[in-house]
Protein backbone atom coordinates (compact mmCIF):
# COMPACT_ATOMS: atom_id res chain seq x y z
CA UNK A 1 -12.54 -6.96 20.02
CA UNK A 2 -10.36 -5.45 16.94
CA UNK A 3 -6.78 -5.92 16.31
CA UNK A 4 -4.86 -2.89 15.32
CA UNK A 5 -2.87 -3.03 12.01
CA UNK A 6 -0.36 -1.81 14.38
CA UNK A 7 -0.50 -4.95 16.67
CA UNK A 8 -1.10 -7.61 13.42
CA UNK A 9 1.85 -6.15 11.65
CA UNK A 10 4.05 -6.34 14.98
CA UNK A 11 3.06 -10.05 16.07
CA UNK A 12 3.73 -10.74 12.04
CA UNK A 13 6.96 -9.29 12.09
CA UNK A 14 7.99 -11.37 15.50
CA UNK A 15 6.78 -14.44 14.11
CA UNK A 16 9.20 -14.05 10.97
CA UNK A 17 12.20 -13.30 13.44
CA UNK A 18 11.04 -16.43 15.34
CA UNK A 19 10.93 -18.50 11.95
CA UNK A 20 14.27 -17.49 11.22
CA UNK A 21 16.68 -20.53 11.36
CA UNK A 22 20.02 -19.58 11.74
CA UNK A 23 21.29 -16.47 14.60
CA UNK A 24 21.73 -13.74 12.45
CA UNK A 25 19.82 -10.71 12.32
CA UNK A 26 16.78 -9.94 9.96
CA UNK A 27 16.61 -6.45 8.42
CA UNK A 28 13.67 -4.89 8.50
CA UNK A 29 13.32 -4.74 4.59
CA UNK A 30 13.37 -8.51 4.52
CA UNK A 31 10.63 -8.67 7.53
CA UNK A 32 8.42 -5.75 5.62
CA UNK A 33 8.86 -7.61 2.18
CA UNK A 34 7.84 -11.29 3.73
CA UNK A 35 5.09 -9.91 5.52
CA UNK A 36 3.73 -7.40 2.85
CA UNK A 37 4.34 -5.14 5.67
CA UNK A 38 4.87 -0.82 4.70
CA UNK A 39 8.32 -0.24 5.77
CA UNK A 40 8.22 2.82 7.27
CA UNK A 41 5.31 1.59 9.53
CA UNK A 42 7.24 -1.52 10.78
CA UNK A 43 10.26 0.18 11.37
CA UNK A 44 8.45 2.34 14.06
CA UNK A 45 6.82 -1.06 15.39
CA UNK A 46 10.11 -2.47 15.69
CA UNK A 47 11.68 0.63 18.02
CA UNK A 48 8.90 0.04 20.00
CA UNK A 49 9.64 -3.88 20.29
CA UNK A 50 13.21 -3.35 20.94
CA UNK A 51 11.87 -0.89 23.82
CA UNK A 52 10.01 -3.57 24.88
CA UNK A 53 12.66 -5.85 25.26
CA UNK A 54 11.31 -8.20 22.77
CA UNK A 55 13.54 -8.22 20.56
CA UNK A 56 17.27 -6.62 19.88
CA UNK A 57 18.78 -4.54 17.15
CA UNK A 58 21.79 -4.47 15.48
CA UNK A 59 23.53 -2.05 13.69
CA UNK A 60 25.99 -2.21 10.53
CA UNK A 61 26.38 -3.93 7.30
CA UNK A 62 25.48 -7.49 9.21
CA UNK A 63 22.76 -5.95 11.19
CA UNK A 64 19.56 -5.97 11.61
CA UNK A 65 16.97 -7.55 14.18
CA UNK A 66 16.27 -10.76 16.50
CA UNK A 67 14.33 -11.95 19.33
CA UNK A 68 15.49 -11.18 22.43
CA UNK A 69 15.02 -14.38 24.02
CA UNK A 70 13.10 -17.57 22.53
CA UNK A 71 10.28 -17.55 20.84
CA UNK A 72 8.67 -20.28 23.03
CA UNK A 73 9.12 -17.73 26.01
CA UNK A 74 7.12 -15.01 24.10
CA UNK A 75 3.57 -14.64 23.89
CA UNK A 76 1.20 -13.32 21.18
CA UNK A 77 -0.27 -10.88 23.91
CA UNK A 78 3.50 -9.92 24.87
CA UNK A 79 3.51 -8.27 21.57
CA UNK A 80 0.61 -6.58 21.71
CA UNK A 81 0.60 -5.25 24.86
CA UNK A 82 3.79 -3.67 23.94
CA UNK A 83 2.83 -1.85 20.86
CA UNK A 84 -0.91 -1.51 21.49
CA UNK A 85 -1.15 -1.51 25.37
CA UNK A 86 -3.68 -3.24 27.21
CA UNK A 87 -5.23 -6.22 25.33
CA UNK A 88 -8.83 -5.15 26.51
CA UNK A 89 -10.02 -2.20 27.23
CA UNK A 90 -12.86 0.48 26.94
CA UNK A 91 -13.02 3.72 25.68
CA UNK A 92 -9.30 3.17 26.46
CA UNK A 93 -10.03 2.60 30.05
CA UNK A 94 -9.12 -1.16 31.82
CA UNK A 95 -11.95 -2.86 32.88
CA UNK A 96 -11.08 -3.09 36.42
CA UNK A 97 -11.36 0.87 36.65
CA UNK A 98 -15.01 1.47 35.37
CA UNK A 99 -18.14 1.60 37.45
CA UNK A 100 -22.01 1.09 35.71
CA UNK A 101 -24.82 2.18 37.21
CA UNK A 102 -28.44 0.37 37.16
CA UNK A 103 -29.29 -1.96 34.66
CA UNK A 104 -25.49 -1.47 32.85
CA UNK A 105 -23.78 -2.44 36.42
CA UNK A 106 -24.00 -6.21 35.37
CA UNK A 107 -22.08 -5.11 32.36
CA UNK A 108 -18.46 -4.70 34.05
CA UNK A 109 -18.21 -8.48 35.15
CA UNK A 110 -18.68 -9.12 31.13
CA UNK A 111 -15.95 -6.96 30.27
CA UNK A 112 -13.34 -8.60 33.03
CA UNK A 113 -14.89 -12.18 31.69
CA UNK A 114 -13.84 -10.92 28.19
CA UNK A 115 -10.50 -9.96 29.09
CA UNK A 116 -10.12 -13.13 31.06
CA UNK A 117 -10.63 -15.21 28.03
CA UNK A 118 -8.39 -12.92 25.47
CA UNK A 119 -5.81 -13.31 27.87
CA UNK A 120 -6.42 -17.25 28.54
CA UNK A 121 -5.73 -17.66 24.93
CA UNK A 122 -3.40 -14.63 23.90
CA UNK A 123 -1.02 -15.39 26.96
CA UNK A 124 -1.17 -19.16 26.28
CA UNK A 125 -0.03 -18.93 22.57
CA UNK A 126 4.10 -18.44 22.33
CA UNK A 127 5.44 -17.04 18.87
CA UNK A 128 6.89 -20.74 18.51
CA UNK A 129 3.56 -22.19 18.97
CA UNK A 130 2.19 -20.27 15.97
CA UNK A 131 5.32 -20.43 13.90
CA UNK A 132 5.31 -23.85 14.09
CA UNK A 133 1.53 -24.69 13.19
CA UNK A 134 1.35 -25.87 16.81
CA UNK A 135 -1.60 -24.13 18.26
CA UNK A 136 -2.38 -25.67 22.09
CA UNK A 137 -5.54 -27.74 21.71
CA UNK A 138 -7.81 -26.03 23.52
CA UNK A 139 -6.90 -23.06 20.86
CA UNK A 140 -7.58 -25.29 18.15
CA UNK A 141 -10.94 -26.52 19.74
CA UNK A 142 -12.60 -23.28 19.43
CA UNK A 143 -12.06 -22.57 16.15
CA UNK A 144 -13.99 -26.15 15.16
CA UNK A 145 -16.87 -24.38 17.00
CA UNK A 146 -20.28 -24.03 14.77
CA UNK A 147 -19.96 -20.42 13.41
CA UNK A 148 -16.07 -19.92 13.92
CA UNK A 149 -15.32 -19.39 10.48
CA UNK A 150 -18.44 -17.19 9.75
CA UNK A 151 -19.71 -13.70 10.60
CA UNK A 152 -23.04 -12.76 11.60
C-alpha cells in the first residue's frame, strides 16, 4: 500500500488544525510552514477538505481554517478518502468489483482482507488519537511486531 504525498500532507495539515488550542482559525501559511508543507499544494488539499466537510474556511483578516467538527469524531481514513478516494484499491478499481480467473481467483479475497485491515486501523484512529500520542492499543501492538520498523 503507498500513501500519496497528497493524502500525508492532508492528514498532516488536519492534525495541526486539531492541535490547535484555542477556536480561531489557522491560515494556511502557518499549517504549510509547521508541516514543511509547499503552499500552493496544501492550499488545493484544503478546498478539497472544506468540500469534504472536514473542515471550514474563513475568510478576512481573522480568517483562515478549522475542523469542522472534533477531532475525536474524525478519522485518519476520513481524510484520505476525501482527497485520495478509496483507501484500497487496484489499478484504481475497488476490490469488490474485480473478478480473477484460475490460479489468480484466490487473489480477490486477499485484496478485500487487505482493505479490511487498512480500514480496521485507518477508521479506528481519530485525528485526536494521533494528536495526542494516544494511538488505540491494538495500533500500538503491531508496530512492536518483529520487523515493524524494518524493510525487507
Amino acid at each position: 500500500m503507498r500513501i500519496s504525498a497528497r493524502a500525508d500532507y492532508a492528514v498532516r495539515a488536519a492534525l495541526q488544525l486539531a492541535a490547535s488550542r484555542d477556536d480561531l482559525p489557522l491560515k494556511a501559511e502557518a499549517i504549510a510552514d509547521a508541516q514543511d508543507i509547499p503552499h500552493k499544494f496544501l492550499e488545493s488539499i484544503l478546498n478539497d477538505m472544506r468540500r469534504g466537510g472536514l473542515i471550514l474556511s474563513q475568510r478576512g483578516g481573522n480568517g483562515g481554517y478549522r475542523l469542522a467538527k472534533p477531532a475525536e469524531s474524525i478519522s485518519i481514513a476520513d481524510v484520505i478518502r476525501v482527497v485520495d478516494g478509496p483507501l484500497v484499491s487496484v489499478r484504481g478499481v475497488r476490490p469488490p468489483d474485480l473478478s480473477y480467473t484460475g490460479p489468480a481467483q484466490s487473489l480477490l479475497p486477499l485484496w478485500i482482507a487487505l482493505r479490511s485491515n487498512v480500514r480496521e486501523i485507518l477508521e479506528g484512529v481519530s485525528l485526536a488519537d494521533v494528536a495526542s500520542a494516544q494511538l488505540p492499543a491494538e495500533v500500538s501492538a503491531l508496530t512492536d511486531a518483529p520487523g515493524a520498523w524494518t524493510n525487507p
